[in-house]
PDB file of N, CA and C in Angstrom:
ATOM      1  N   UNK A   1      97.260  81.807  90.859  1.00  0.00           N
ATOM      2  CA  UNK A   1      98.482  82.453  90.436  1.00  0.00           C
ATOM      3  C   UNK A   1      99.596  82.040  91.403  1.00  0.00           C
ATOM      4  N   UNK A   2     100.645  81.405  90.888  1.00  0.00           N
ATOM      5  CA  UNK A   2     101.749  80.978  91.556  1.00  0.00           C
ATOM      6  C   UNK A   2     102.957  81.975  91.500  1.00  0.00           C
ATOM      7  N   UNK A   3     103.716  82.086  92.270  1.00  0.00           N
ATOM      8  CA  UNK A   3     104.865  83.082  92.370  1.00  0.00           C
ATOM      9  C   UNK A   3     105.778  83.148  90.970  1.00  0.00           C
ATOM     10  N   UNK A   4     105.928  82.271  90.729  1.00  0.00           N
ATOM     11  CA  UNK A   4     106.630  82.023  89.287  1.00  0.00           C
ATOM     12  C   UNK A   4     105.913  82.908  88.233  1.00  0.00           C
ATOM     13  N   UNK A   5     104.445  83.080  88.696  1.00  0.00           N
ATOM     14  CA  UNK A   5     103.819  83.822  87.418  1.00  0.00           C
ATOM     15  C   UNK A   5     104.128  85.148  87.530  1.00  0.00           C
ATOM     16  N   UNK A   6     105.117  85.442  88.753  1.00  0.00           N
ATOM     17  CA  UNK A   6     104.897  87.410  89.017  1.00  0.00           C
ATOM     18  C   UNK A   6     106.024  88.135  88.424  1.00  0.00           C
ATOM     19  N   UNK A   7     105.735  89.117  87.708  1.00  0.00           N
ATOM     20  CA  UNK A   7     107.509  89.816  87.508  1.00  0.00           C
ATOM     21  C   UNK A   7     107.133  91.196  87.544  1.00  0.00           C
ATOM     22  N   UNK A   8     108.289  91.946  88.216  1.00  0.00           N
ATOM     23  CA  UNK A   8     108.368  92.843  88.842  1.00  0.00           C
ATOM     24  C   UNK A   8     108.481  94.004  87.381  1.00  0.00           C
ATOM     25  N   UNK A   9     107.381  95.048  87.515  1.00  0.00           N
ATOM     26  CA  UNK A   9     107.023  96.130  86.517  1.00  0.00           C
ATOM     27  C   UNK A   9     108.784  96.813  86.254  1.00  0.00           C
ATOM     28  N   UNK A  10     109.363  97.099  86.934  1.00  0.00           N
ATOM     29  CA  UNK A  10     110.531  97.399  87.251  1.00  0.00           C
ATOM     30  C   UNK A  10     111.113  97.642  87.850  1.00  0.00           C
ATOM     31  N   UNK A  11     112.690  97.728  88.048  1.00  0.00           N
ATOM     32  CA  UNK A  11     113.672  97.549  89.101  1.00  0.00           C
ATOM     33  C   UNK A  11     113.448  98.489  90.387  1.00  0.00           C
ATOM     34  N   UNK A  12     113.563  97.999  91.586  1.00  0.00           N
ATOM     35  CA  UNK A  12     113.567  98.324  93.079  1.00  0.00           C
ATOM     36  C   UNK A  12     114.267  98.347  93.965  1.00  0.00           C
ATOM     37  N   UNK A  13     115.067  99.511  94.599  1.00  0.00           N
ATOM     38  CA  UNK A  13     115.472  99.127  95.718  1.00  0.00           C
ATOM     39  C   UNK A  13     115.016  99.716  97.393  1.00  0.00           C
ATOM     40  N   UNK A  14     115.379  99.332  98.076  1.00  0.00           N
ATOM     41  CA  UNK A  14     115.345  99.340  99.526  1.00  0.00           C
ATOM     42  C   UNK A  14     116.242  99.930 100.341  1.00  0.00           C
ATOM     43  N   UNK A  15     115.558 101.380 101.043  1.00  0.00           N
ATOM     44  CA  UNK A  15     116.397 102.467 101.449  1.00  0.00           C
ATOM     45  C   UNK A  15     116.660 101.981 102.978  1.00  0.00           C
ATOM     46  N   UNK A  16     117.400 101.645 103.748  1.00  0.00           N
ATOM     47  CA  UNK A  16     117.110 101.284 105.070  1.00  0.00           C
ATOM     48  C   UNK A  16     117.920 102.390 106.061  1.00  0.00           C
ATOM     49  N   UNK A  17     117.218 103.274 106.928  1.00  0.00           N
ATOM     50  CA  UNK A  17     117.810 104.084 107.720  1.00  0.00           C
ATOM     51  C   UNK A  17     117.433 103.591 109.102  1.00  0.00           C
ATOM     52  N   UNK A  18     118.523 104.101 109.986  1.00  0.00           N
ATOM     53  CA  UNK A  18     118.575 104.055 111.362  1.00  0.00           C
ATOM     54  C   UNK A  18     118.954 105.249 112.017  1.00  0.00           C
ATOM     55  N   UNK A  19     118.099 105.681 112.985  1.00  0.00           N
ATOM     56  CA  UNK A  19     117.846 107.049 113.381  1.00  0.00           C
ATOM     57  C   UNK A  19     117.177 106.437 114.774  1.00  0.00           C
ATOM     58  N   UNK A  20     117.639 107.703 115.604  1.00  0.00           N
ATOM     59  CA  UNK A  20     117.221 107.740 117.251  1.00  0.00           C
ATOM     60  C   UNK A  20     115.388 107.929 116.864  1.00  0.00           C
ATOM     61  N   UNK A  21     115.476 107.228 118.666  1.00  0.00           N
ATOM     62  CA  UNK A  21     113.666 107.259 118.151  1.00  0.00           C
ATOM     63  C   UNK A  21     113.343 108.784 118.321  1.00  0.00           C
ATOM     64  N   UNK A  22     112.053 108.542 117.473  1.00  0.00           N
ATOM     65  CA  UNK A  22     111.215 110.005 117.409  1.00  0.00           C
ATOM     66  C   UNK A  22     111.653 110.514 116.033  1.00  0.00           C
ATOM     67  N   UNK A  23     113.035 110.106 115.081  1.00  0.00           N
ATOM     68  CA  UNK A  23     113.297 110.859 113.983  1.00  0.00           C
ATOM     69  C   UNK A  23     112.097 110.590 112.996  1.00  0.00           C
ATOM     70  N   UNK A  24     111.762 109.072 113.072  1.00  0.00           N
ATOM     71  CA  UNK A  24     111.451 108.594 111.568  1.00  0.00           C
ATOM     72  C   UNK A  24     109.815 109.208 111.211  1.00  0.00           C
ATOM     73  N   UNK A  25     109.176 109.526 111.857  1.00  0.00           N
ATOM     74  CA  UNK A  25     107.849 109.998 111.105  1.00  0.00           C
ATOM     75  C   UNK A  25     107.781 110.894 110.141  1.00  0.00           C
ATOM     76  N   UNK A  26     108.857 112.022 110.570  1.00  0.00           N
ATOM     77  CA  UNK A  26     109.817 113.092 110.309  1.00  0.00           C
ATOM     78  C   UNK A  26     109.945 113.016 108.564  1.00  0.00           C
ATOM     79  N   UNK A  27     110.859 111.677 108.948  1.00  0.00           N
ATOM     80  CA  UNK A  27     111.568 111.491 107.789  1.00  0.00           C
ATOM     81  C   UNK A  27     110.759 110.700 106.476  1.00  0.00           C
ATOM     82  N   UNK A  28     110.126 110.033 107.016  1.00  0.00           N
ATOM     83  CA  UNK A  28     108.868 109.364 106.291  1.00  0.00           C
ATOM     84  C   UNK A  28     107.947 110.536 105.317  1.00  0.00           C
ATOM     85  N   UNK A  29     107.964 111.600 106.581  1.00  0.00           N
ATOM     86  CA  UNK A  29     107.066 112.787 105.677  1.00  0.00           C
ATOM     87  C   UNK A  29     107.743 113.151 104.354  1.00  0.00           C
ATOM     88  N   UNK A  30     109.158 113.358 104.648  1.00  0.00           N
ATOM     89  CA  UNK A  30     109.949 113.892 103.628  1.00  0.00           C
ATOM     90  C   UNK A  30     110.165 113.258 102.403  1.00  0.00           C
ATOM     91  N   UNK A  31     110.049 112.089 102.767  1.00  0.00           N
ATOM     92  CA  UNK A  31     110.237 111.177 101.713  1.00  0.00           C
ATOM     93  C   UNK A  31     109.014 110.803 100.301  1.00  0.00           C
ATOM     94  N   UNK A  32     107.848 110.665 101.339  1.00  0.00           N
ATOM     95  CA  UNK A  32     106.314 111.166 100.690  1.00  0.00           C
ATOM     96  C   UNK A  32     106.330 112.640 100.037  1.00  0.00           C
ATOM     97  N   UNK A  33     106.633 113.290 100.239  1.00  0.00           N
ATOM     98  CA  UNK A  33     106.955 114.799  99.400  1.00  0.00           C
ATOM     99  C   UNK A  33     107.319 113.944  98.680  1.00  0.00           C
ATOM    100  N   UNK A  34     108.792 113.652  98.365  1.00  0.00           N
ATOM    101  CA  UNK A  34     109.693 113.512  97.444  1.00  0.00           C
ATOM    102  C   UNK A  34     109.224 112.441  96.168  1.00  0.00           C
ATOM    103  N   UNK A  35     108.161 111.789  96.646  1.00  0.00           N
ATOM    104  CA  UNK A  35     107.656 110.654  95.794  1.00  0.00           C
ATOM    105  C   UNK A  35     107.473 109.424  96.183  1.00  0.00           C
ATOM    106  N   UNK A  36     108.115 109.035  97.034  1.00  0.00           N
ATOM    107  CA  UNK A  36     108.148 107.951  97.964  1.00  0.00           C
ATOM    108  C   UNK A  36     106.905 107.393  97.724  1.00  0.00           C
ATOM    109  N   UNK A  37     105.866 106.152  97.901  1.00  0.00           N
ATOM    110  CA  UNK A  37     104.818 105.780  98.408  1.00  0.00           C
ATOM    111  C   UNK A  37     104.200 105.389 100.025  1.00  0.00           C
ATOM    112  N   UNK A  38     105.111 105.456 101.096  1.00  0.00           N
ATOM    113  CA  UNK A  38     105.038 105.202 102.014  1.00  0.00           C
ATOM    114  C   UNK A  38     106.629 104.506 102.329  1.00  0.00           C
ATOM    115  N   UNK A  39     106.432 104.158 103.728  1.00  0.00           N
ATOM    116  CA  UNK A  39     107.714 103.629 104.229  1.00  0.00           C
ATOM    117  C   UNK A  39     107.178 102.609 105.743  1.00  0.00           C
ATOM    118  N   UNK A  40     107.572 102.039 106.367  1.00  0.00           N
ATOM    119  CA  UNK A  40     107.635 101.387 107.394  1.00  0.00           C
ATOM    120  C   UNK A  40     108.607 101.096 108.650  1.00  0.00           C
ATOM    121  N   UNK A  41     108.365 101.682 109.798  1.00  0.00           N
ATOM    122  CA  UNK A  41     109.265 102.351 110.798  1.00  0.00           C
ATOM    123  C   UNK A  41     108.839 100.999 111.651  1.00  0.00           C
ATOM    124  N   UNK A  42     110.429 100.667 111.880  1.00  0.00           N
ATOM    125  CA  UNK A  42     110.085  99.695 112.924  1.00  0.00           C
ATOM    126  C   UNK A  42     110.855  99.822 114.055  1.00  0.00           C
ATOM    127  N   UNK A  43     110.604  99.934 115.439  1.00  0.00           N
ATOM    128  CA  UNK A  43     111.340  99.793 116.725  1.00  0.00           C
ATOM    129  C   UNK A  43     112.447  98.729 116.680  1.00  0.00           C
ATOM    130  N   UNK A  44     113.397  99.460 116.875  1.00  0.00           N
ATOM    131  CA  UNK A  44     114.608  98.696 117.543  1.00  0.00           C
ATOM    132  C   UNK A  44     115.027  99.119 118.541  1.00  0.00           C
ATOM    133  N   UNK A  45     116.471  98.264 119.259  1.00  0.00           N
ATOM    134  CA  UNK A  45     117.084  98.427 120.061  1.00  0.00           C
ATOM    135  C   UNK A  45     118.488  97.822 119.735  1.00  0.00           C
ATOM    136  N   UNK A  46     119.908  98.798 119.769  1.00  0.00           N
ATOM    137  CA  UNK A  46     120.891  98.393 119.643  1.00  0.00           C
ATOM    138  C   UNK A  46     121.443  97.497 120.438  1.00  0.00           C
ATOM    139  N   UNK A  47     122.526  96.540 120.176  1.00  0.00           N
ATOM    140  CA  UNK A  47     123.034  95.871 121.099  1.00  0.00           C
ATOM    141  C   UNK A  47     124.687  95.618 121.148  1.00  0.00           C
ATOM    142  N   UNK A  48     125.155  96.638 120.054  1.00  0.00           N
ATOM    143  CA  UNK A  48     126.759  97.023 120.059  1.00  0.00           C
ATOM    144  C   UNK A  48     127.026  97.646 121.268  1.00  0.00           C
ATOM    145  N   UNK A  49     128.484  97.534 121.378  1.00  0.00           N
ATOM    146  CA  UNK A  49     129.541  98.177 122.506  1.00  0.00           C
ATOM    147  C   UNK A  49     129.025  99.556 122.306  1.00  0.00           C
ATOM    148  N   UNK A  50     129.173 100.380 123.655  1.00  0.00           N
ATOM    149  CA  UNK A  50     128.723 101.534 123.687  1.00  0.00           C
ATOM    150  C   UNK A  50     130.071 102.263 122.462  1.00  0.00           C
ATOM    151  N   UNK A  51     130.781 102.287 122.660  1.00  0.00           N
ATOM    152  CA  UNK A  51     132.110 103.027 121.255  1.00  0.00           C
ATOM    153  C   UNK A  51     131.422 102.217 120.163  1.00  0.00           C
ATOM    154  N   UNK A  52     130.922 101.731 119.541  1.00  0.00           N
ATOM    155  CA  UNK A  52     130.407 101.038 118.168  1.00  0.00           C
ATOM    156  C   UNK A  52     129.667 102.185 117.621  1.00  0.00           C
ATOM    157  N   UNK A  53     128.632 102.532 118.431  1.00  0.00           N
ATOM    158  CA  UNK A  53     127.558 103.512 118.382  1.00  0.00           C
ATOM    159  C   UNK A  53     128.172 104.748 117.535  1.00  0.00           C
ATOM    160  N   UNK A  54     129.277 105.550 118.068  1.00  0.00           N
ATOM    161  CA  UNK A  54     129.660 106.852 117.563  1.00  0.00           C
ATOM    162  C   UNK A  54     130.838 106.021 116.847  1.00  0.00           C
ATOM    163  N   UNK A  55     131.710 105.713 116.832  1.00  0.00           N
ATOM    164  CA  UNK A  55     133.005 105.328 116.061  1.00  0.00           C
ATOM    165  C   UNK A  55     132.605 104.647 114.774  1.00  0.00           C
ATOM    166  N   UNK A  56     131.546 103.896 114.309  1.00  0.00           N
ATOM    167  CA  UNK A  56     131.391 103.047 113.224  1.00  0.00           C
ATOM    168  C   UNK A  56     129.813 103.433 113.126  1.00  0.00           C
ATOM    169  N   UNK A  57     129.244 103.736 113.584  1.00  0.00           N
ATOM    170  CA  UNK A  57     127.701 104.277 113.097  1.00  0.00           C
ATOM    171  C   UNK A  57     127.377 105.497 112.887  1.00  0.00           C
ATOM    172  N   UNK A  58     127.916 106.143 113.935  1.00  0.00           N
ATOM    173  CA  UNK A  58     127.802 107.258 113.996  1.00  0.00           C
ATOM    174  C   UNK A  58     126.361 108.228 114.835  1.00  0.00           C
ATOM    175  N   UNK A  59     126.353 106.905 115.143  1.00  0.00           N
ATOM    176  CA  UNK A  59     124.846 107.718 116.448  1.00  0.00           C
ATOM    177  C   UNK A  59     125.694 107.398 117.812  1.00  0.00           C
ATOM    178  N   UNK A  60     124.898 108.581 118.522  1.00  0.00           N
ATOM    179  CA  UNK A  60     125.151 108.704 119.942  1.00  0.00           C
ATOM    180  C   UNK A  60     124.930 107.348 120.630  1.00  0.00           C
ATOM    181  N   UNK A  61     124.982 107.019 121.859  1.00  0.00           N
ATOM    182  CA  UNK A  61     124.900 105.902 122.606  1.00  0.00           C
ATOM    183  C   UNK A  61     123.158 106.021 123.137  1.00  0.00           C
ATOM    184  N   UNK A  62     122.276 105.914 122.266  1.00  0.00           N
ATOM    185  CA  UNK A  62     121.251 105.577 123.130  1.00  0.00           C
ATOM    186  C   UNK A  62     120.657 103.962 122.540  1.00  0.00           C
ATOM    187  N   UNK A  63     120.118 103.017 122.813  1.00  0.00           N
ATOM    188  CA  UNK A  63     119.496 102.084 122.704  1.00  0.00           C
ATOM    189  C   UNK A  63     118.696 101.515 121.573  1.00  0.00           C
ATOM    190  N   UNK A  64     117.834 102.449 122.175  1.00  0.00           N
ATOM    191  CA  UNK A  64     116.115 102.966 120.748  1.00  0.00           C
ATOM    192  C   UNK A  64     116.570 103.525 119.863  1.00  0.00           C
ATOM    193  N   UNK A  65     116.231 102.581 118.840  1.00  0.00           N
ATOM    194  CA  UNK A  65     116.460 103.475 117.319  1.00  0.00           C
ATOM    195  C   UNK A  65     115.118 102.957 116.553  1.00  0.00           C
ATOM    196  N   UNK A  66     115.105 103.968 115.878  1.00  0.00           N
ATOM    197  CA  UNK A  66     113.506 103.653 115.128  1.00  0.00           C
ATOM    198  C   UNK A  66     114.677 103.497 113.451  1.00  0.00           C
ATOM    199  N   UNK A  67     114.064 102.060 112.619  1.00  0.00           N
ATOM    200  CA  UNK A  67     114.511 101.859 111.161  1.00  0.00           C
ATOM    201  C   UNK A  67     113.138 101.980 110.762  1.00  0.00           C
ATOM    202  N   UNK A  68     114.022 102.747 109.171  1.00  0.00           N
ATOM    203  CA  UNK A  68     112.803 102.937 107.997  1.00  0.00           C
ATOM    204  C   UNK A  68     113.522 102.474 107.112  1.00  0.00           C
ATOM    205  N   UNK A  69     112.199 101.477 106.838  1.00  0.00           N
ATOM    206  CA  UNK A  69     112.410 100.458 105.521  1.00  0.00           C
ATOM    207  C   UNK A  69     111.737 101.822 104.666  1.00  0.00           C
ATOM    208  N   UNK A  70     112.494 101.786 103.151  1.00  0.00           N
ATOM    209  CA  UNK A  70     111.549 102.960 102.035  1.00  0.00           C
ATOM    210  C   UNK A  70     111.922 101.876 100.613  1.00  0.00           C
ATOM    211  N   UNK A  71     111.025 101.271 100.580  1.00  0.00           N
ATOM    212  CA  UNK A  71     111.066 100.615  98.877  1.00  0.00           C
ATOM    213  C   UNK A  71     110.460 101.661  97.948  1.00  0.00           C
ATOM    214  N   UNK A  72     111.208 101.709  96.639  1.00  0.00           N
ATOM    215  CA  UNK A  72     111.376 103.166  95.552  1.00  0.00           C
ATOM    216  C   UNK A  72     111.870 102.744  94.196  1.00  0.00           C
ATOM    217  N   UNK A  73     111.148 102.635  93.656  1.00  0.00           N
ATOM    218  CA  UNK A  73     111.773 102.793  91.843  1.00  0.00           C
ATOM    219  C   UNK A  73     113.446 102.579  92.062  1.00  0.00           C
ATOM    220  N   UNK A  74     113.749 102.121  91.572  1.00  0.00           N
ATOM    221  CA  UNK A  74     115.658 102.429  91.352  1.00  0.00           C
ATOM    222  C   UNK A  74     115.541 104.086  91.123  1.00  0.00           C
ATOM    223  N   UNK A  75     115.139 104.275  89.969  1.00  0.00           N
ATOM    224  CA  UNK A  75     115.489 105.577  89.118  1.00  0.00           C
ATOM    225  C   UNK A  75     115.319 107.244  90.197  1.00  0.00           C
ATOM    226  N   UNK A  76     114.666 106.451  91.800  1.00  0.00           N
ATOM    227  CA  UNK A  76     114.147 107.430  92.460  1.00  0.00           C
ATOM    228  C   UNK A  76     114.906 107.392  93.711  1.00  0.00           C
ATOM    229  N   UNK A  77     115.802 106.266  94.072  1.00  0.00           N
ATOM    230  CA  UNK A  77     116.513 105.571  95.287  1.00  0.00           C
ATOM    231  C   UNK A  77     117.670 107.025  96.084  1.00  0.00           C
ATOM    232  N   UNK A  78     118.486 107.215  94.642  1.00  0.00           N
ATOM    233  CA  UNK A  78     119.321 108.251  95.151  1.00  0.00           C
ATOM    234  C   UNK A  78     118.936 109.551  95.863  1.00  0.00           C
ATOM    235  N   UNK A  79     117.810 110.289  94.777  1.00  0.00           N
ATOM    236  CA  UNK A  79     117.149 111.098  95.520  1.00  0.00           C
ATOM    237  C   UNK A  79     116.425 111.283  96.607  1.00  0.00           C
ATOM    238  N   UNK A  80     115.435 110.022  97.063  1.00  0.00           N
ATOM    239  CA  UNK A  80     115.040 110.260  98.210  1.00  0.00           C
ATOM    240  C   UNK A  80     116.299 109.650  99.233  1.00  0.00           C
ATOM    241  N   UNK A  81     117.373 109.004  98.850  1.00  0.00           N
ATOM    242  CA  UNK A  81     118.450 108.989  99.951  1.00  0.00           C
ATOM    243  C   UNK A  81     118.864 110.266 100.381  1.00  0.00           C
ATOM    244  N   UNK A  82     119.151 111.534  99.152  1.00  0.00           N
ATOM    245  CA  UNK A  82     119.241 112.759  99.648  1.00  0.00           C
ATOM    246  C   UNK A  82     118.557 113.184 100.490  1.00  0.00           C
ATOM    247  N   UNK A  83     117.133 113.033 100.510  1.00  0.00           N
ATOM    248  CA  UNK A  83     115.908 113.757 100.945  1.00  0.00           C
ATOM    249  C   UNK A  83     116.237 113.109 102.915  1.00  0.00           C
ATOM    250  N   UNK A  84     116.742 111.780 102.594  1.00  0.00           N
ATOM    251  CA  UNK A  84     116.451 111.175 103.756  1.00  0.00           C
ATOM    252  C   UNK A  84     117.858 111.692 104.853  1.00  0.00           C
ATOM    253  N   UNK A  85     118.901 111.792 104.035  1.00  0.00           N
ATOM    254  CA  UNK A  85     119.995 113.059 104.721  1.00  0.00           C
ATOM    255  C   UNK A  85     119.917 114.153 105.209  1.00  0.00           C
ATOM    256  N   UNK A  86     119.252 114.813 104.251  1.00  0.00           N
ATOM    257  CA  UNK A  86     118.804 116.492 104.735  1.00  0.00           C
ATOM    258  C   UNK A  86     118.017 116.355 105.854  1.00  0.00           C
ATOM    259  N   UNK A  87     116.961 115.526 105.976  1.00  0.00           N
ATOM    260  CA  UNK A  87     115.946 115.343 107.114  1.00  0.00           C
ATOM    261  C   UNK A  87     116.356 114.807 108.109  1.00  0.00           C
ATOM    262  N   UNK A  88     117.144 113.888 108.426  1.00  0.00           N
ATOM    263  CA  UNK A  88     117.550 113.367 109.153  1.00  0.00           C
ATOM    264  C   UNK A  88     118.683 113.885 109.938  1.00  0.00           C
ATOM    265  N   UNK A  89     119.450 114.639 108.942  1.00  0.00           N
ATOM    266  CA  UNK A  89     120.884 115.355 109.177  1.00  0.00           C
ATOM    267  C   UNK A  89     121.726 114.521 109.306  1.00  0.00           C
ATOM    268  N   UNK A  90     121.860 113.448 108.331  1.00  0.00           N
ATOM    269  CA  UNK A  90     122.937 112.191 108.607  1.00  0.00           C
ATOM    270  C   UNK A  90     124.446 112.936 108.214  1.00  0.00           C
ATOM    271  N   UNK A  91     124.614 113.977 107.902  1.00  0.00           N
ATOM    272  CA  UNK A  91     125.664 114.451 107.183  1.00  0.00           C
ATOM    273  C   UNK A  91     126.489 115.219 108.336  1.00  0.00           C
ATOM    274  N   UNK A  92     125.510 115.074 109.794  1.00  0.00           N
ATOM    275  CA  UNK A  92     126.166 115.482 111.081  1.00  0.00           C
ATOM    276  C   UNK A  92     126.437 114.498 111.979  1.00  0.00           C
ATOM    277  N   UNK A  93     127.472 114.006 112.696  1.00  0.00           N
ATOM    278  CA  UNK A  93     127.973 112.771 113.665  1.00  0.00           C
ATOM    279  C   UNK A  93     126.699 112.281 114.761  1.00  0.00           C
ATOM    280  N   UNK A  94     126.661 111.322 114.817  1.00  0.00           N
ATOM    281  CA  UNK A  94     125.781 111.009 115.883  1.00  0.00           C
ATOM    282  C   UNK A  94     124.161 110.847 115.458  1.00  0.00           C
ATOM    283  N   UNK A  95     123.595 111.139 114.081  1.00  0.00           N
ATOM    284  CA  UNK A  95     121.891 111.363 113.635  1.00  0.00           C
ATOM    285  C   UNK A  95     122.079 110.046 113.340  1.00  0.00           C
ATOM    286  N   UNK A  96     122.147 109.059 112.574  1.00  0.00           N
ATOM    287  CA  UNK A  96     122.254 107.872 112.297  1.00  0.00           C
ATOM    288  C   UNK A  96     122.891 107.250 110.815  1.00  0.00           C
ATOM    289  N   UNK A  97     122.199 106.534 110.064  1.00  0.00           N
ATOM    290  CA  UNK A  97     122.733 105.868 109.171  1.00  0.00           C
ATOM    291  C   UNK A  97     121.636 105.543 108.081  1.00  0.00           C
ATOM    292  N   UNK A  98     121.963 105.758 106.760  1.00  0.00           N
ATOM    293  CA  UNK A  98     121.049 105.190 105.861  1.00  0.00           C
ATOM    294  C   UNK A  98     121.772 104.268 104.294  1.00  0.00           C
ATOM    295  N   UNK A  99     121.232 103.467 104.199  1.00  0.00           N
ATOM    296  CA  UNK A  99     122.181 102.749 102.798  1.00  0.00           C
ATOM    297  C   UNK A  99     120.722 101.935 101.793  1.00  0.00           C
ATOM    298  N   UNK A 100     121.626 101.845 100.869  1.00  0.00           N
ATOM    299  CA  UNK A 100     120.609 100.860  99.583  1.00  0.00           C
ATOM    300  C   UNK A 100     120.422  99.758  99.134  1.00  0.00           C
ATOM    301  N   UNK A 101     119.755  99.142  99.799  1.00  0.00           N
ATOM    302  CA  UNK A 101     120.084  97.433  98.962  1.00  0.00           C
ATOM    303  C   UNK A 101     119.162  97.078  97.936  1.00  0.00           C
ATOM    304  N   UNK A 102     119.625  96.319  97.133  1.00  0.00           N
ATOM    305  CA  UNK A 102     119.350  95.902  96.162  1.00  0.00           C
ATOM    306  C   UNK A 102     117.977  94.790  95.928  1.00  0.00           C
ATOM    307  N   UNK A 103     117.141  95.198  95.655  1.00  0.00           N
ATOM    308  CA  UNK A 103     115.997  93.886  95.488  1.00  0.00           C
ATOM    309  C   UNK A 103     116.347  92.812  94.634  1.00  0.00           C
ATOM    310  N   UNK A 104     116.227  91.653  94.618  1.00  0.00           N
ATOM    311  CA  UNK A 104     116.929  90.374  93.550  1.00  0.00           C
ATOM    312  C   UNK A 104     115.184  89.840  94.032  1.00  0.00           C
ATOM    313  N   UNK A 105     114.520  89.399  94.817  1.00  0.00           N
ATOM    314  CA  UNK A 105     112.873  89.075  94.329  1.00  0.00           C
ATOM    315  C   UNK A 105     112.345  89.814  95.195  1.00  0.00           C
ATOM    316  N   UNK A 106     110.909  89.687  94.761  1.00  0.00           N
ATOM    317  CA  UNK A 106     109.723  90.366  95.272  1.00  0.00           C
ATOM    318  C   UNK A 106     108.124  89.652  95.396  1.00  0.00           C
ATOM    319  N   UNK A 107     107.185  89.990  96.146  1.00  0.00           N
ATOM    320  CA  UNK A 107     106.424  89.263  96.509  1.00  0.00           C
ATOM    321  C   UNK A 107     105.734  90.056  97.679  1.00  0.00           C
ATOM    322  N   UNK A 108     104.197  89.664  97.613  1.00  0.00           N
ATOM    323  CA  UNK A 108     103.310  90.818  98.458  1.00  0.00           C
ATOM    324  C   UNK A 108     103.019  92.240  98.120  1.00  0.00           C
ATOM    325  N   UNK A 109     103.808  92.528  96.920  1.00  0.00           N
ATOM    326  CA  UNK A 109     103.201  93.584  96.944  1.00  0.00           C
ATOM    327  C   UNK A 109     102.508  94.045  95.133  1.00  0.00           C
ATOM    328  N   UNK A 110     101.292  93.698  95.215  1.00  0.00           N
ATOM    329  CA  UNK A 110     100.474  93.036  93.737  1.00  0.00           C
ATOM    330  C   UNK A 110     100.393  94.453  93.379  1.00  0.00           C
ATOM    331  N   UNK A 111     100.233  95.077  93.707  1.00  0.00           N
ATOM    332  CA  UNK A 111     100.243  96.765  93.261  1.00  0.00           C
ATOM    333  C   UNK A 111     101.526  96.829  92.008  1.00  0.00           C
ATOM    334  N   UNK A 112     103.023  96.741  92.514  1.00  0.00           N
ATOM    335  CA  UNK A 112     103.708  96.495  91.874  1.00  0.00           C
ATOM    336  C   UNK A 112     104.482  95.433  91.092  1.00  0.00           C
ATOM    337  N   UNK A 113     103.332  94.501  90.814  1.00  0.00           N
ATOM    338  CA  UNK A 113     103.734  93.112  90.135  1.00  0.00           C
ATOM    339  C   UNK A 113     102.499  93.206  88.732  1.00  0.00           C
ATOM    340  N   UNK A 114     102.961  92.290  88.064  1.00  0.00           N
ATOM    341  CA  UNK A 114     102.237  92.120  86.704  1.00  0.00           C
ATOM    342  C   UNK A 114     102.499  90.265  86.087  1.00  0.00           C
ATOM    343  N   UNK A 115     101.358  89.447  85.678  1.00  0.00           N
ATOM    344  CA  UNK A 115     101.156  88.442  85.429  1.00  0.00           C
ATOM    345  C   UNK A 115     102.144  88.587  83.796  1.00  0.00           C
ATOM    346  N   UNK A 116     102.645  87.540  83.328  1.00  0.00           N
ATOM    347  CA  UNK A 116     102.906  87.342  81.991  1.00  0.00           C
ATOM    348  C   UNK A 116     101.675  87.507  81.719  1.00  0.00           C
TER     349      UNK A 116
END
């Protein structure tokens, strides 16, 4: 089976948040309530001007930030973005940041793929 043979059951996107470390397990839980299938938290470290942090992100000045990748149905994206606000408290200065991008291909994940 070659990649050309795969098409995606239906449309997907990709929730990506950034949150001080220690938030995301947190938020991962919440999201699994909500329907989610899982998510994937990966260690970072910022490397903007300390004013970048609060003026245009909106997190405090620390370093460590833990991102959660959350791939989700389209039809389910908005809601667990809510879910991922409330938990996170992005709706207060300084918790972090979350947005949606758009999937255009896919690959690796045969669970949600189907052969012609």
């Amino acid at each position: 089976m070659n990649l050309n043979e795969l098409t995606v059951n239906d449309s997907y996107k990709l929730i990506i948040t950034i949150v001080k470390k220690g938030t995301a397990s947190k938020v991962v839980g919440a999201t699994k309530k909500a329907g989610a299938k899982g998510g994937t938290i990966l260690l970072g470290r910022g490397t903007a001007a300390k004013n970048v942090y609060l003026e245009i992100l909106g997190i405090n000045y620390d370093v460590e930030k833990e991102v959660i990748l959350t791939f989700v149905k389209h039809e389910m994206a908005e809601e667990i973005l809510q879910v991922i606000v409330a938990e996170a408290q992005l709706n207060k200065p300084g918790k972090g940041i979350s947005f949606i991008v758009n999937i255009s291909k896919l690959a690796g994940i045969f669970h949600l793929l189907k052969t012609h």
